[in-house]
Each structure stands twice: as structure tokens, then as C-alpha cells.
Protein backbone atom coordinates (compact mmCIF):
# COMPACT_ATOMS: atom_id res chain seq x y z
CA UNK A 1 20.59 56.81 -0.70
CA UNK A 2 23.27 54.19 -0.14
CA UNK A 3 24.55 51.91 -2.46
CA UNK A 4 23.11 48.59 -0.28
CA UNK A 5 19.58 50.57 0.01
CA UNK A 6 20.06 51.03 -3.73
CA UNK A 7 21.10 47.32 -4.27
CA UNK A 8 17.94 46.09 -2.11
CA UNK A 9 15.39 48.25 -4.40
CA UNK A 10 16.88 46.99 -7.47
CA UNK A 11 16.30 43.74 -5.94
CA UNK A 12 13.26 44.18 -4.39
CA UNK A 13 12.23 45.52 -8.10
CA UNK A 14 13.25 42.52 -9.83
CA UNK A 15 11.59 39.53 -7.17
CA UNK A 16 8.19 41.59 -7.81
CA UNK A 17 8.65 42.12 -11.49
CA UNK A 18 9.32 37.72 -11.78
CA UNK A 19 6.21 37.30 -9.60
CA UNK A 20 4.42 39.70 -11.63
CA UNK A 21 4.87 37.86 -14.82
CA UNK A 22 3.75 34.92 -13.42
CA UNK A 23 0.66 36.11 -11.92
CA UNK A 24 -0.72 38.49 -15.37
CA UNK A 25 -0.04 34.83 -17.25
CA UNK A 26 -2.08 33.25 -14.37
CA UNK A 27 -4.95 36.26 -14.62
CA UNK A 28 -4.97 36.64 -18.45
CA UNK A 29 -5.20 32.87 -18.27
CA UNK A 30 -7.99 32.59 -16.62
CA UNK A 31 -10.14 35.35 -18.26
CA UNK A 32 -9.30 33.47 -21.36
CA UNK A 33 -10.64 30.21 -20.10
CA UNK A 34 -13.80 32.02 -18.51
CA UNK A 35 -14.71 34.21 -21.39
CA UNK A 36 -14.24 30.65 -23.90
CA UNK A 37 -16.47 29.22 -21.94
CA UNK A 38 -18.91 31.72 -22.19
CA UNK A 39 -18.71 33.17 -18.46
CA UNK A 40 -20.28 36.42 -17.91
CA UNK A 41 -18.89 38.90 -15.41
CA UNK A 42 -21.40 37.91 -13.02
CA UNK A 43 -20.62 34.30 -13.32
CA UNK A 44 -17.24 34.77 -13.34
CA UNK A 45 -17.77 37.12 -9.47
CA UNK A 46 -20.24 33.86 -8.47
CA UNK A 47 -17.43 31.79 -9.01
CA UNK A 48 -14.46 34.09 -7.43
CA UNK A 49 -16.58 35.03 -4.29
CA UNK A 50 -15.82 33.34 -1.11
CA UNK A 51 -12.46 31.75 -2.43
CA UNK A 52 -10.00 32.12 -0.34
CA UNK A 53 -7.28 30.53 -3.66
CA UNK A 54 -8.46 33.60 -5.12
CA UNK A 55 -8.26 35.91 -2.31
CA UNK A 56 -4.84 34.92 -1.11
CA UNK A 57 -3.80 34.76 -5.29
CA UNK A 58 -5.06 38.85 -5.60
CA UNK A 59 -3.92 40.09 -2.52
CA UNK A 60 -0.21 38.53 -3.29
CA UNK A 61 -1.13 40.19 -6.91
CA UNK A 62 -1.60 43.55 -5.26
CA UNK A 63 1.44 43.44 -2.59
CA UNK A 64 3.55 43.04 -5.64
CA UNK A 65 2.43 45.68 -7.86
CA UNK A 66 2.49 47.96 -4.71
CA UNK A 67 5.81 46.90 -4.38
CA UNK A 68 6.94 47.31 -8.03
CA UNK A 69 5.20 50.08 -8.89
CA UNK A 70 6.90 52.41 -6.67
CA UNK A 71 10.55 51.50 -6.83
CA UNK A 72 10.04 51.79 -10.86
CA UNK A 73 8.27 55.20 -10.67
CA UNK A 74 11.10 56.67 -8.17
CA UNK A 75 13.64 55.44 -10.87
CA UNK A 76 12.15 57.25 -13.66
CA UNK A 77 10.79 60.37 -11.35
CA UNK A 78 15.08 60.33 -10.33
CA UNK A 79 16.28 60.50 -13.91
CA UNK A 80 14.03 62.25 -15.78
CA UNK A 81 12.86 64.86 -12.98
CA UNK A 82 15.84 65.20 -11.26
CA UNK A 83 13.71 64.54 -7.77
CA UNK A 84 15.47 63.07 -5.41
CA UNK A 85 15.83 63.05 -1.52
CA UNK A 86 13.51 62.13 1.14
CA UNK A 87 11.01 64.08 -0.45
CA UNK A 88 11.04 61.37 -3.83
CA UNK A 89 10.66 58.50 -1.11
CA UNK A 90 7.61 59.45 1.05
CA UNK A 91 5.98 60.33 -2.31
CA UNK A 92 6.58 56.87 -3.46
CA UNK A 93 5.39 55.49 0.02
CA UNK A 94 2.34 57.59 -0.70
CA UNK A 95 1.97 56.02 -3.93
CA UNK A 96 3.00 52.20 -2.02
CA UNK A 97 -0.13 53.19 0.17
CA UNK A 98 -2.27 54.19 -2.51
CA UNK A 99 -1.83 51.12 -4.67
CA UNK A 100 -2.58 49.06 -1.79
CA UNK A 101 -5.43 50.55 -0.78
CA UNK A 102 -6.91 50.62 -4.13
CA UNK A 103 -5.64 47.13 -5.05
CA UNK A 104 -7.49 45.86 -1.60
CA UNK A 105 -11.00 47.60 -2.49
CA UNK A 106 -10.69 45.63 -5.68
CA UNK A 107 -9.82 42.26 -4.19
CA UNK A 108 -12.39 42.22 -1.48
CA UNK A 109 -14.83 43.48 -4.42
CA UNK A 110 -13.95 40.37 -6.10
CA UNK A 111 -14.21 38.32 -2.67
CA UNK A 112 -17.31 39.43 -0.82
């Protein structure tokens, strides 16, 4: 891998991982606030379901973890594995995909 498409993961990694630490402050937040208040699960999907703040909130969520997730995991795969090549990166696109799809079931769980 080059050292620019190095540079642009490490940078990629880093945007994601400062969104990220907004957003589980923002979530744990939240659950706080609801589960104070005495919110059950079922109130708290009542209240989520049909919001689009919280749909477009999530989905940015998951495209970030997706995101993060995989450039950190190729990193550690690299050194401690010794996998690298091609290989390493469609595995991690296969993992990319996998968090998405995942992270999208949940999101539209918590939206429809």
C-alpha cells in the first residue's frame, strides 16, 4: 500500500474515531436521561420511531463505525498476523459491508 493510501486511512481512522466520541456521549446520554426518567424499552422505541433526528443521527452512527472499524482491525490483523496484501483489504471490505448491513437492520429496527 502506498504511503498517501496509508496517510488517508490513518486519516480516515482518526475523523471517524472524533465523530465516534461524540456520538457514544450523545447515545450514552440519552439512555441516561431515558432510563432516569423511568422509560422502558418500549417507550423509549415509541419515542425513536418515525424520527427522522434519530434516523439520520444512527445511520451517521453506523457509517462511522463501519468506517472505523475496519481500518483499525486491518492495523492490528497487519502487525500482529503478519496479513497483508489485497487479500487483508477485501477482508476488511467484507467486514465494511458487514457492519453496515448489520448496523442498518438495527437502525431501521429502531425507526420503523
Amino acid at each position: 500500500m502506498s504511503p498517501r493510501a496509508v496517510a488517508r486511512l490513518w486519516i480516515m481512522q482518526r475523523v471517524s474515531a472524533a465523530y465516534l466520541a461524540i456520538a457514544v456521549i450523545v447515545h450514552l446520554i440519552t439512555i441516561i436521561y431515558a432510563i432516569r426518567g423511568g422509560l422502558t424499552s418500549a417507550e423509549i422505541l415509541g419515542r425513536t420511531q418515525g424520527s427522522l433526528s434519530w434516523l439520520m443521527f444512527y445511520t451517521s452512527f453506523v457509517l462511522a463505525v463501519a468506517m472505523h472499524l475496519p481500518i483499525g482491525l486491518r492495523t492490528i490483523v497487519s502487525e500482529h498476523l503478519g496479513w497483508r496484501g489485497p487479500s487483508l483489504d477485501v477482508a476488511m471490505l467484507f467486514c465494511a459491508a458487514a457492519v453496515l448491513g448489520l448496523g442498518a437492520h438495527g437502525v431501521m429496527g429502531v425507526y420503523l
